[in-house]
Protein backbone atom coordinates (compact mmCIF):
# COMPACT_ATOMS: atom_id res chain seq x y z
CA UNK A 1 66.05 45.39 18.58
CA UNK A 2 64.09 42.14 18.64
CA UNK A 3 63.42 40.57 14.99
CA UNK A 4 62.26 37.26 13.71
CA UNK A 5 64.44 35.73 11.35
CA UNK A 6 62.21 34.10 9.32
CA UNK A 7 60.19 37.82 8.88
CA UNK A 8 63.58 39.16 8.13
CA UNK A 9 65.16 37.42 5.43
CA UNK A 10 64.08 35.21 2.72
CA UNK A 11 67.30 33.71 1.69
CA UNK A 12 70.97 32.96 2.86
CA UNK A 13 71.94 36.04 0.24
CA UNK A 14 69.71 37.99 2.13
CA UNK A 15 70.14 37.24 5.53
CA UNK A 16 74.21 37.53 4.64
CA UNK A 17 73.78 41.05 3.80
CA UNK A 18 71.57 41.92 6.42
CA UNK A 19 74.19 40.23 8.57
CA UNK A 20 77.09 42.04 7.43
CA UNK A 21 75.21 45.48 8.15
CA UNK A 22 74.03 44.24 11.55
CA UNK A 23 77.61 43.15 12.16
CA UNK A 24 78.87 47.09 10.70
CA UNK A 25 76.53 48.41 13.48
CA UNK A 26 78.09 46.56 16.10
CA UNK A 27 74.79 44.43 16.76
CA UNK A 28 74.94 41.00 18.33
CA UNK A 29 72.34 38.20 18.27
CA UNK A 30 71.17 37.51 21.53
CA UNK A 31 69.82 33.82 22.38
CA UNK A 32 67.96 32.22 25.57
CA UNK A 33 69.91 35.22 27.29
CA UNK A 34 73.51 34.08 26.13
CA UNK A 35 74.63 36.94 23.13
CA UNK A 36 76.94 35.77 20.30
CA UNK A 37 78.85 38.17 18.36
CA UNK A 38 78.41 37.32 14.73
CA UNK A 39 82.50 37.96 13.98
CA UNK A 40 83.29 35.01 16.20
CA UNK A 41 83.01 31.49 14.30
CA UNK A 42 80.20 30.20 16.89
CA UNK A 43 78.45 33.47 16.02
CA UNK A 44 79.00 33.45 12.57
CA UNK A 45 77.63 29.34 12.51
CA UNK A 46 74.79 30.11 14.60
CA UNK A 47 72.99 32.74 12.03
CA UNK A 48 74.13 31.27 9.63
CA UNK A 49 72.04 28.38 10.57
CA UNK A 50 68.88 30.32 11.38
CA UNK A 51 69.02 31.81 8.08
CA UNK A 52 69.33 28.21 6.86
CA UNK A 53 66.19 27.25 8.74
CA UNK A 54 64.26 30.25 7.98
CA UNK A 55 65.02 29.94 4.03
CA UNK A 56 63.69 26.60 4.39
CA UNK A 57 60.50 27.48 6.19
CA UNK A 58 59.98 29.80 3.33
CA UNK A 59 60.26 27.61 0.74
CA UNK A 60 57.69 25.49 2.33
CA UNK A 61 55.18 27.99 2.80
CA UNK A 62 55.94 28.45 -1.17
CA UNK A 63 55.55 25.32 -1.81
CA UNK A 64 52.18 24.14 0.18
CA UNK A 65 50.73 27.13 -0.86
CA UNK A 66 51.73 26.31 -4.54
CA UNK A 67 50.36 23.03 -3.58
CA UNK A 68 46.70 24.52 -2.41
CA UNK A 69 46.43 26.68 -5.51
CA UNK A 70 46.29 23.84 -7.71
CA UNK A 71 44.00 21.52 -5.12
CA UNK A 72 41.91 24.30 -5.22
CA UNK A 73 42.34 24.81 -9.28
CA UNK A 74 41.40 21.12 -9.66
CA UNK A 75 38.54 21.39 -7.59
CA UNK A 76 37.34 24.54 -9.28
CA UNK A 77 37.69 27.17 -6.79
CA UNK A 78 40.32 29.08 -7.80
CA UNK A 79 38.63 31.00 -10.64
CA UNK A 80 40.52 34.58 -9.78
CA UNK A 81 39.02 37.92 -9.64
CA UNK A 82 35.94 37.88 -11.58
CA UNK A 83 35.22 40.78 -14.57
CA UNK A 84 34.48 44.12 -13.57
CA UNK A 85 31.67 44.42 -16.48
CA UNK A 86 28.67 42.30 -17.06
CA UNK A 87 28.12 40.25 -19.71
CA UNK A 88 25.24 42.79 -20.84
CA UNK A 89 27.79 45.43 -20.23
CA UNK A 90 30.89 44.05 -22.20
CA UNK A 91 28.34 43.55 -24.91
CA UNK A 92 27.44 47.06 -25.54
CA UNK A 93 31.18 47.90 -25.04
CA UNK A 94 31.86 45.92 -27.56
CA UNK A 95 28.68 47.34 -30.21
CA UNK A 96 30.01 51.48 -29.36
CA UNK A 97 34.02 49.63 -29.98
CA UNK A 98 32.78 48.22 -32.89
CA UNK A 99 31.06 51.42 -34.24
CA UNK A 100 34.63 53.32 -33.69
CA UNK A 101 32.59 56.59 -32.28
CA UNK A 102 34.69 56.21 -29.13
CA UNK A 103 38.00 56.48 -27.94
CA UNK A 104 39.11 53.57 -25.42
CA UNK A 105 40.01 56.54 -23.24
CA UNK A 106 35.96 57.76 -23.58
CA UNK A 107 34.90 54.05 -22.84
CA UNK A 108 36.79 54.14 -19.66
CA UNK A 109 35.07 57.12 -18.43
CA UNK A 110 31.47 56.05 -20.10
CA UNK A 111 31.46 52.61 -18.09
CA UNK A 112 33.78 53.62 -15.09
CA UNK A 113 36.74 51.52 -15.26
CA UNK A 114 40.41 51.64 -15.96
CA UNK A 115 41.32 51.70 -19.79
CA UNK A 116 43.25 48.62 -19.51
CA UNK A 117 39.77 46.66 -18.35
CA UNK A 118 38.65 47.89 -22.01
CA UNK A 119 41.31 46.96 -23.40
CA UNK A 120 41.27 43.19 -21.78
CA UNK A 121 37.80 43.34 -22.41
CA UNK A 122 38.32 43.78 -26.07
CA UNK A 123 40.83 41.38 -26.07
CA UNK A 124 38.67 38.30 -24.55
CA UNK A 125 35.55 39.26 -26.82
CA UNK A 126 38.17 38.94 -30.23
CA UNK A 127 40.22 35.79 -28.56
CA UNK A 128 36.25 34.60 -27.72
CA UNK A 129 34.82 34.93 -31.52
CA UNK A 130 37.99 33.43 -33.54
């Protein structure tokens, strides 16, 4: 079996446990055609220092993408996933809530969306008027 490490583990806890499983199996870590055995020390330093490398390579993909979000934030284009109801829609939500005829359950099904958009969408139109 053929794996990428950094695909495989996203920390040195991780990659130790996948390790000691591996290890369990009997499964060495084969390199440029040479294979170490991970119960031998130069084994045991060798994945111990991918897993260093591909922790580290995680945490900058974290952190550039962290980095991007709030470029993008600043630049306003990161405005997330926009409202499933119009403005003309979350209006007359908001007149048949108001007139309690309704159940939130009913609303759902009337405009064809999850309860918890009406519930959101009751939620912004109160946060919205105080």
């Amino acid at each position: 079996m053929v794996a990428k490490l950094d695909r495989l583990v996203r920390s040195l806890r991780d990659a130790k446990d996948i390790v000691d499983e591996l290890t369990a199996r009997g499964v060495k870590l084969s390199i440029g055609g040479s294979v170490h055995d991970p119960n031998d020390p130069v084994g045991r330093l060798l994945i111990n220092v991918l897993a260093m490398v591909a922790e580290f390579e995680s945490d900058l993909i974290r952190a550039r993408t962290k980095e991007g979000m709030q470029v993008a934030k600043a630049n306003g284009r990161l405005r997330g996933k926009p409202p499933k109801l119009s403005p003309a829609q979350q209006k007359h939500l908001m007149e048949v809530y108001n007139a309690g005829t309704r159940t939130t359950a009913e609303l759902a099904e009337l405009f064809n969306v999850a309860r918890s958009t009406i519930y959101r969408t009751i939620q912004r139109q109160h946060r919205g008027s105080s």
